[in-house]
C-alpha atoms as a PDB file:
ATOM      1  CA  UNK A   1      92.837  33.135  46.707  1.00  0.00           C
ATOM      2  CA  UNK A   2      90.110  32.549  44.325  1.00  0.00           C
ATOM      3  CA  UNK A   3      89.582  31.071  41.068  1.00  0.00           C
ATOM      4  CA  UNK A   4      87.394  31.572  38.503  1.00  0.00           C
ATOM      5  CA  UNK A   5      86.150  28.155  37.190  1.00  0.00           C
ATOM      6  CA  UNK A   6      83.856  26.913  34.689  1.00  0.00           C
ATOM      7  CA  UNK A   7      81.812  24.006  35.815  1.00  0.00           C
ATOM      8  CA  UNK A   8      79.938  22.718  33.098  1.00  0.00           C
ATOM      9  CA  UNK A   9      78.800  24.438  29.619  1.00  0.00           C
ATOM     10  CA  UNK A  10      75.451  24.112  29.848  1.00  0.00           C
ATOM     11  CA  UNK A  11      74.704  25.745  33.240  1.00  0.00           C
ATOM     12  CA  UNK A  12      75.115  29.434  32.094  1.00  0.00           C
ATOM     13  CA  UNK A  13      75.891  29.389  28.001  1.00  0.00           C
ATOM     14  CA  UNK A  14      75.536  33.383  28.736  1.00  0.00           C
ATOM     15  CA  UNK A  15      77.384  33.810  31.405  1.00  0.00           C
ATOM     16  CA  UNK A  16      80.497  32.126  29.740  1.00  0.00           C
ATOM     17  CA  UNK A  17      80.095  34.775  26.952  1.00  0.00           C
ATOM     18  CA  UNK A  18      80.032  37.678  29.302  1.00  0.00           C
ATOM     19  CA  UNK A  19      82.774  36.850  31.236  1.00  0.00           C
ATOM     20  CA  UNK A  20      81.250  36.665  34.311  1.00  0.00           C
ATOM     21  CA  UNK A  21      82.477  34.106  37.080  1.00  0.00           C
ATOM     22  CA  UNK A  22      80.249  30.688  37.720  1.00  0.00           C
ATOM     23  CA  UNK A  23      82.076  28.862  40.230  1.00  0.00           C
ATOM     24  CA  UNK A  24      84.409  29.978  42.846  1.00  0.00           C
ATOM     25  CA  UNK A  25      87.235  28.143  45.109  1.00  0.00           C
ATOM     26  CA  UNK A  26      86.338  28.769  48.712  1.00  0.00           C
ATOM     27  CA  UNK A  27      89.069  28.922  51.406  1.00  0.00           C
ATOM     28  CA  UNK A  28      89.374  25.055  51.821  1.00  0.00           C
ATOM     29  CA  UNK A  29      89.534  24.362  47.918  1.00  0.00           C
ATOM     30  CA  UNK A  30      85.834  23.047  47.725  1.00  0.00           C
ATOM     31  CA  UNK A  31      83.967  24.155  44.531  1.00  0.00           C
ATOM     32  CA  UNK A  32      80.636  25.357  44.900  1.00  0.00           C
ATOM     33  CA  UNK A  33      78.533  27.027  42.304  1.00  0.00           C
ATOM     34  CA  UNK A  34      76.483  30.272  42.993  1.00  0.00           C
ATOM     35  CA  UNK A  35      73.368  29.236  45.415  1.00  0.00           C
ATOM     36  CA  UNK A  36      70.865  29.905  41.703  1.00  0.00           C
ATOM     37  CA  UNK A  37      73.184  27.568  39.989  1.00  0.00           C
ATOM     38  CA  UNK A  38      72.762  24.684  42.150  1.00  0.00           C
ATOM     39  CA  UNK A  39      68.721  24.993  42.484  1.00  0.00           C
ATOM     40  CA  UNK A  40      68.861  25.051  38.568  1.00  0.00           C
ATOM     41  CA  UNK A  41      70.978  21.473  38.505  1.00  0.00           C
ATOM     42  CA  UNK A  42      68.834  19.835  40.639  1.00  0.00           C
ATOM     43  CA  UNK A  43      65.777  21.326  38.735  1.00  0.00           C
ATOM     44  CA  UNK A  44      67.743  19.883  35.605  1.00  0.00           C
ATOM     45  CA  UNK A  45      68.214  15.989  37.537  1.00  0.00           C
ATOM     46  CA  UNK A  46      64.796  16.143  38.312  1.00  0.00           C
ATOM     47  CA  UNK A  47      63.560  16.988  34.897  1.00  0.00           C
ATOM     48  CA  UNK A  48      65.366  14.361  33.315  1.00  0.00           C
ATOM     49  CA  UNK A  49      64.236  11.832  35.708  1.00  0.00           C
ATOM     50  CA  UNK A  50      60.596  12.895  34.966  1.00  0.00           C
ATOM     51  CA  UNK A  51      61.698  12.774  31.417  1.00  0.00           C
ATOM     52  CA  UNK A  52      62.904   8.831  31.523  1.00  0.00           C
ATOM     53  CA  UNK A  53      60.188   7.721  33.474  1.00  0.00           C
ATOM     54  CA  UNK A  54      58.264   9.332  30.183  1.00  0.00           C
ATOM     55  CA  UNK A  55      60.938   7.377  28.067  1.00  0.00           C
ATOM     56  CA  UNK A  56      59.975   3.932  29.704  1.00  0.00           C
ATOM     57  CA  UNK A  57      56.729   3.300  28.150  1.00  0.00           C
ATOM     58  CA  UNK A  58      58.457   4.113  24.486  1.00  0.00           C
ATOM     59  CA  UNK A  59      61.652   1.247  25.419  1.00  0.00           C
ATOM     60  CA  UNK A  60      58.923  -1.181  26.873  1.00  0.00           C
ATOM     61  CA  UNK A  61      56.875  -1.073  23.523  1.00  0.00           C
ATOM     62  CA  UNK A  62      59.910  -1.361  21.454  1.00  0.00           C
ATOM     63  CA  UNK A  63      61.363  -4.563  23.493  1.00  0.00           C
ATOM     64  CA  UNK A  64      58.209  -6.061  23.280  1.00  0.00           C
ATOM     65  CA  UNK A  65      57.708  -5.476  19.611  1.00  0.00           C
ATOM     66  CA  UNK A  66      61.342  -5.783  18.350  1.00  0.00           C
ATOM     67  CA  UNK A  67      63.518  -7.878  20.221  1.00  0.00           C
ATOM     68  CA  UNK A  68      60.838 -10.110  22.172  1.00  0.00           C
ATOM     69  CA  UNK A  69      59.768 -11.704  18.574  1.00  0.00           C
ATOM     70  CA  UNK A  70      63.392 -12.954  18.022  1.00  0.00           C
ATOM     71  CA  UNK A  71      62.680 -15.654  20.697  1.00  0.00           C
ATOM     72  CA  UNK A  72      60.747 -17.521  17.078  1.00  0.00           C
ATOM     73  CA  UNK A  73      63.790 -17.550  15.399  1.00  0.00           C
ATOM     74  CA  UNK A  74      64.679 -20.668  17.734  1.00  0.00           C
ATOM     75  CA  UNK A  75      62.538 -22.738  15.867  1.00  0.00           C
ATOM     76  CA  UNK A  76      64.071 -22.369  12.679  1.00  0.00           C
ATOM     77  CA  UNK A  77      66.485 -25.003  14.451  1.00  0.00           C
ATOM     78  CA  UNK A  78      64.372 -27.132  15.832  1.00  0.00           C
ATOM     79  CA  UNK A  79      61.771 -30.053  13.621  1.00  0.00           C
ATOM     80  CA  UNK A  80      59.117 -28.104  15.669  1.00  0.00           C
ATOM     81  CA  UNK A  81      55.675 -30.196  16.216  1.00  0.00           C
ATOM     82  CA  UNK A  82      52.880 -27.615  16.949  1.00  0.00           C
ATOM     83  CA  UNK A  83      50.849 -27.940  20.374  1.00  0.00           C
ATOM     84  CA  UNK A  84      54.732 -29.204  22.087  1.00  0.00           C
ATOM     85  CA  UNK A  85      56.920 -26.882  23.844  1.00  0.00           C
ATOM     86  CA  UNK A  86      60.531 -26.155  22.081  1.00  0.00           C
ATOM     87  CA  UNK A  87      62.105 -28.684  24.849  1.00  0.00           C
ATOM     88  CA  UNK A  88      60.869 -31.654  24.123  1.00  0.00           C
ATOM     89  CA  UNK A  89      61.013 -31.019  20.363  1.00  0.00           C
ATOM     90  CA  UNK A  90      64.345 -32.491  18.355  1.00  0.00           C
ATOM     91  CA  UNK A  91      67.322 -30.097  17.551  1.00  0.00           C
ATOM     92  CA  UNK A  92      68.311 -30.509  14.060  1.00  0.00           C
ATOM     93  CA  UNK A  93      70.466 -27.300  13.579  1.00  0.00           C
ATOM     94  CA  UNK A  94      70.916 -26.247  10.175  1.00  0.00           C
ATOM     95  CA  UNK A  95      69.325 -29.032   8.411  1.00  0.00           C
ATOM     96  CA  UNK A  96      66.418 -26.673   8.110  1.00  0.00           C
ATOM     97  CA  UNK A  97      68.518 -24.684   5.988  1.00  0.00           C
ATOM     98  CA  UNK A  98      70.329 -26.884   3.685  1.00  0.00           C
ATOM     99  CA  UNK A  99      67.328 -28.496   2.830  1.00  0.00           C
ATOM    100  CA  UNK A 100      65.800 -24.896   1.638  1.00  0.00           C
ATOM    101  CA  UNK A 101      68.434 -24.311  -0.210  1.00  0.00           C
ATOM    102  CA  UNK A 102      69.607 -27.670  -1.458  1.00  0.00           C
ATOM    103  CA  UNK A 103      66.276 -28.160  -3.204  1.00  0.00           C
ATOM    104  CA  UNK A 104      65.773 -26.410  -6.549  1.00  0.00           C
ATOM    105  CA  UNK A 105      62.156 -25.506  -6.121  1.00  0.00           C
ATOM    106  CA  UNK A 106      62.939 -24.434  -2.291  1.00  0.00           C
ATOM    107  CA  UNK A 107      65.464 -22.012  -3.757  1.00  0.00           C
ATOM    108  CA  UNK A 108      62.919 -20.418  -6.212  1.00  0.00           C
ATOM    109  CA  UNK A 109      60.343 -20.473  -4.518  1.00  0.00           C
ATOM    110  CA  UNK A 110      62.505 -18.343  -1.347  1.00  0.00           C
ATOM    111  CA  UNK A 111      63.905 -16.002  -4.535  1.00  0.00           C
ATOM    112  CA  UNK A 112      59.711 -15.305  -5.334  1.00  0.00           C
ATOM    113  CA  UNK A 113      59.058 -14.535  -2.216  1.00  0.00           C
ATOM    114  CA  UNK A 114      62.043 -12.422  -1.032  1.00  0.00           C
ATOM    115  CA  UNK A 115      61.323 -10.252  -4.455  1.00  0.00           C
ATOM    116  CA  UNK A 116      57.608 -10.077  -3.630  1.00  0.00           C
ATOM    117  CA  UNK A 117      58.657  -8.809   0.222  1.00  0.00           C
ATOM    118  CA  UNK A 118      61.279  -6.435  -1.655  1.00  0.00           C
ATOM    119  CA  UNK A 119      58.464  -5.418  -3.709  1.00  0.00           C
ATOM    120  CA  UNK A 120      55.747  -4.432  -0.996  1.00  0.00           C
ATOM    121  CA  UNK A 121      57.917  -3.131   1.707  1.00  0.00           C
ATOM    122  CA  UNK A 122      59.399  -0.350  -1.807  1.00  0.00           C
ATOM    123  CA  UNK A 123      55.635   0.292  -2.706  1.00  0.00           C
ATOM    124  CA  UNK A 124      55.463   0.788   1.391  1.00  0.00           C
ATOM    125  CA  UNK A 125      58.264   3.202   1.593  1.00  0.00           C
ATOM    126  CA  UNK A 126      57.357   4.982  -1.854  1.00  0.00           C
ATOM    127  CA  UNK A 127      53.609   5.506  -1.113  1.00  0.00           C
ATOM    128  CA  UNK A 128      54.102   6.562   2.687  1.00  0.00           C
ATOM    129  CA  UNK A 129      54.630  10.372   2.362  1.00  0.00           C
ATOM    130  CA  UNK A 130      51.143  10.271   1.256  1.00  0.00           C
ATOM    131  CA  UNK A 131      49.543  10.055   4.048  1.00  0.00           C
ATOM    132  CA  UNK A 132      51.521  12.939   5.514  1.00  0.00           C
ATOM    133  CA  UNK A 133      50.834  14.716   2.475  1.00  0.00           C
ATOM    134  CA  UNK A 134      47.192  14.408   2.645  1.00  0.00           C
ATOM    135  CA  UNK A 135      46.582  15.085   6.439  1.00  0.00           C
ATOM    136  CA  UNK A 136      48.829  18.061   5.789  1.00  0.00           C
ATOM    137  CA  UNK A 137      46.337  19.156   3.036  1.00  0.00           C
ATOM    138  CA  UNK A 138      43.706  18.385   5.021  1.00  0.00           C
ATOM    139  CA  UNK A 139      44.305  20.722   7.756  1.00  0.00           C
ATOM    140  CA  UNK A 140      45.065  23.779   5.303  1.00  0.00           C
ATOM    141  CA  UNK A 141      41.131  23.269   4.518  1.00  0.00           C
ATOM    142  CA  UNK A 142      39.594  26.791   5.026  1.00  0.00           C
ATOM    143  CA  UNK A 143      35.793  25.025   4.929  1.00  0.00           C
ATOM    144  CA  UNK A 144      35.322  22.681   8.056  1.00  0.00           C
ATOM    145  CA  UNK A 145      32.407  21.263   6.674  1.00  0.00           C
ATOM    146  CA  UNK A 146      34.277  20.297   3.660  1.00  0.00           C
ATOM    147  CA  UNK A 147      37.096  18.967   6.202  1.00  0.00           C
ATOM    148  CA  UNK A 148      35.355  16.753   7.782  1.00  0.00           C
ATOM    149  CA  UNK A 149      33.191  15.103   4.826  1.00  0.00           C
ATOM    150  CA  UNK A 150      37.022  14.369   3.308  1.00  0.00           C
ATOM    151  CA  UNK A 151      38.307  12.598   6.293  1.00  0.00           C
ATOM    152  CA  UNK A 152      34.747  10.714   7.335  1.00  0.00           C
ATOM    153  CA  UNK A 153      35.350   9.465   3.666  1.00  0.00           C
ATOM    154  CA  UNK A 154      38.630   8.972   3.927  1.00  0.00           C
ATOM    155  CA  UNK A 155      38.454   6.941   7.173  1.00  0.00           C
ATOM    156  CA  UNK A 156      35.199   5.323   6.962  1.00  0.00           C
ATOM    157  CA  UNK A 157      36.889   2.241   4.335  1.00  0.00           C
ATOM    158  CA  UNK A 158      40.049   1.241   7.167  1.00  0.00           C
ATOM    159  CA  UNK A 159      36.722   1.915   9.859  1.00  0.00           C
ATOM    160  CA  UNK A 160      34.466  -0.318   7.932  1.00  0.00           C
ATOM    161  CA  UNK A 161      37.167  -3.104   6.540  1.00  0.00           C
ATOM    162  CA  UNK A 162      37.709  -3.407  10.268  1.00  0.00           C
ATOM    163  CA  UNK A 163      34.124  -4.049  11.748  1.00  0.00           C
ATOM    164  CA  UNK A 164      34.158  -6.625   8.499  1.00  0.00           C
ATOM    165  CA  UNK A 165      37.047  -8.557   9.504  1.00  0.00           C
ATOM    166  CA  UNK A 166      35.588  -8.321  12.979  1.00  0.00           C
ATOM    167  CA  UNK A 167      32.040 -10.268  12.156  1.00  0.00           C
ATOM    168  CA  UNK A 168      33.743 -12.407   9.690  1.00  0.00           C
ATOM    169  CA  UNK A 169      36.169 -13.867  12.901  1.00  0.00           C
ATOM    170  CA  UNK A 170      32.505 -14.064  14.914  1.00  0.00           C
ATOM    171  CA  UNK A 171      31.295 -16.460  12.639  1.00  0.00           C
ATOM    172  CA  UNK A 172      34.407 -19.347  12.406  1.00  0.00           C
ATOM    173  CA  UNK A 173      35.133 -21.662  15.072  1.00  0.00           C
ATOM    174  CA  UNK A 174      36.744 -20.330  18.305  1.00  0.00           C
ATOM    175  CA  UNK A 175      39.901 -22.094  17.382  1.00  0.00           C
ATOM    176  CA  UNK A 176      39.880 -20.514  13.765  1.00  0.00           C
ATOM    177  CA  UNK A 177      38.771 -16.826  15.801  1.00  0.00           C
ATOM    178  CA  UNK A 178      41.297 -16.941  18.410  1.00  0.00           C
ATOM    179  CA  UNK A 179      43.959 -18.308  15.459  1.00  0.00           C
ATOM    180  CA  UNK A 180      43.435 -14.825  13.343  1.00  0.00           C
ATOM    181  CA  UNK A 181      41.775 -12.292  15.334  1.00  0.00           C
ATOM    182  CA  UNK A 182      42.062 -10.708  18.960  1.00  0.00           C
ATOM    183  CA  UNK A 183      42.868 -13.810  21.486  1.00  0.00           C
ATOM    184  CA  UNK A 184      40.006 -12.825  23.054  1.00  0.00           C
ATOM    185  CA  UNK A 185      37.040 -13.535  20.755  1.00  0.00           C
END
């Protein structure tokens, strides 16, 4: 006796709309799929391995970006003396905290600089279509000599501010250098 079965709905989408059989019940109950079937699933595990390894490099960045930073948020507990390691500095739990906002010109000063944050992450999120905007006007240029005078122009300030910033870090102290530029200057 055999059964027609449907084994899973994204093997054939078509073939579930034409009526036609996917899977049959062999003599001992077993379910197989048709022989092109099973070549496709393993095609299918296969691609989506290739696909995670692909993924990795994407979940590495954001762990070390994102969540490996929250490690500082220890010290916010601590009375933290710089060039010590968190161990052998004193736990003081949340005295950090009531002293912020226990003191009147603590508290103000945190309100000034929460609003300025507020303020440059909303010019941030206002002014960042722009960019979009202008690449996306860039590239409906029908002159590429025109093209590429706009973006040299365009990119030659963040190209230059950078080789600045560079030289300036050249000329402090190594401790000052390796303090605000590349740890390896």
């Amino acid at each position: 006796m055999l059964e027609a079965l449907v084994f899973h709905p994204f093997w054939c989408l078509g073939a579930q709309r034409k009526g036609m059989v996917i899977s049959m019940k062999n003599a001992e109950g077993i379910l197989r799929a048709p022989r092109g079937l099973r070549r496709r699933h393993s095609s299918m595990h296969r691609e989506g391995g290739r696909l995670l390894l692909l993924l990795l490099p994407c979940l590495l960045i954001v762990f070390v970006f994102s969540y490996l930073p929250l490690w500082g948020w220890a010290y916010a507990f601590f009375q933290y003396k710089p060039g010590r390691p968190l161990s052998e500095c004193e736990f003081v739990g949340l005295k950090n905290f009531t002293y912020l906002f226990s003191n009147p010109v603590m508290r103000q000063r945190l309100f000034e600089v929460l609003r300025n944050t507020f303020a440059i992450h909303g010019i941030g999120y206002l002014f960042s279509p722009l960019s979009a905007i202008f690449a996306i006007f860039l590239n409906e240029m029908h002159s590429s000599k025109i093209r590429r005078v706009v973006q040299t122009v365009s990119t030659s300030s963040a190209g230059s501010s950078c080789i600045l910033w560079r030289l300036r870090c050249l000329r402090w102290t190594a401790d000052l250098s390796t303090m605000f530029c590349f740890p390896w200057a």
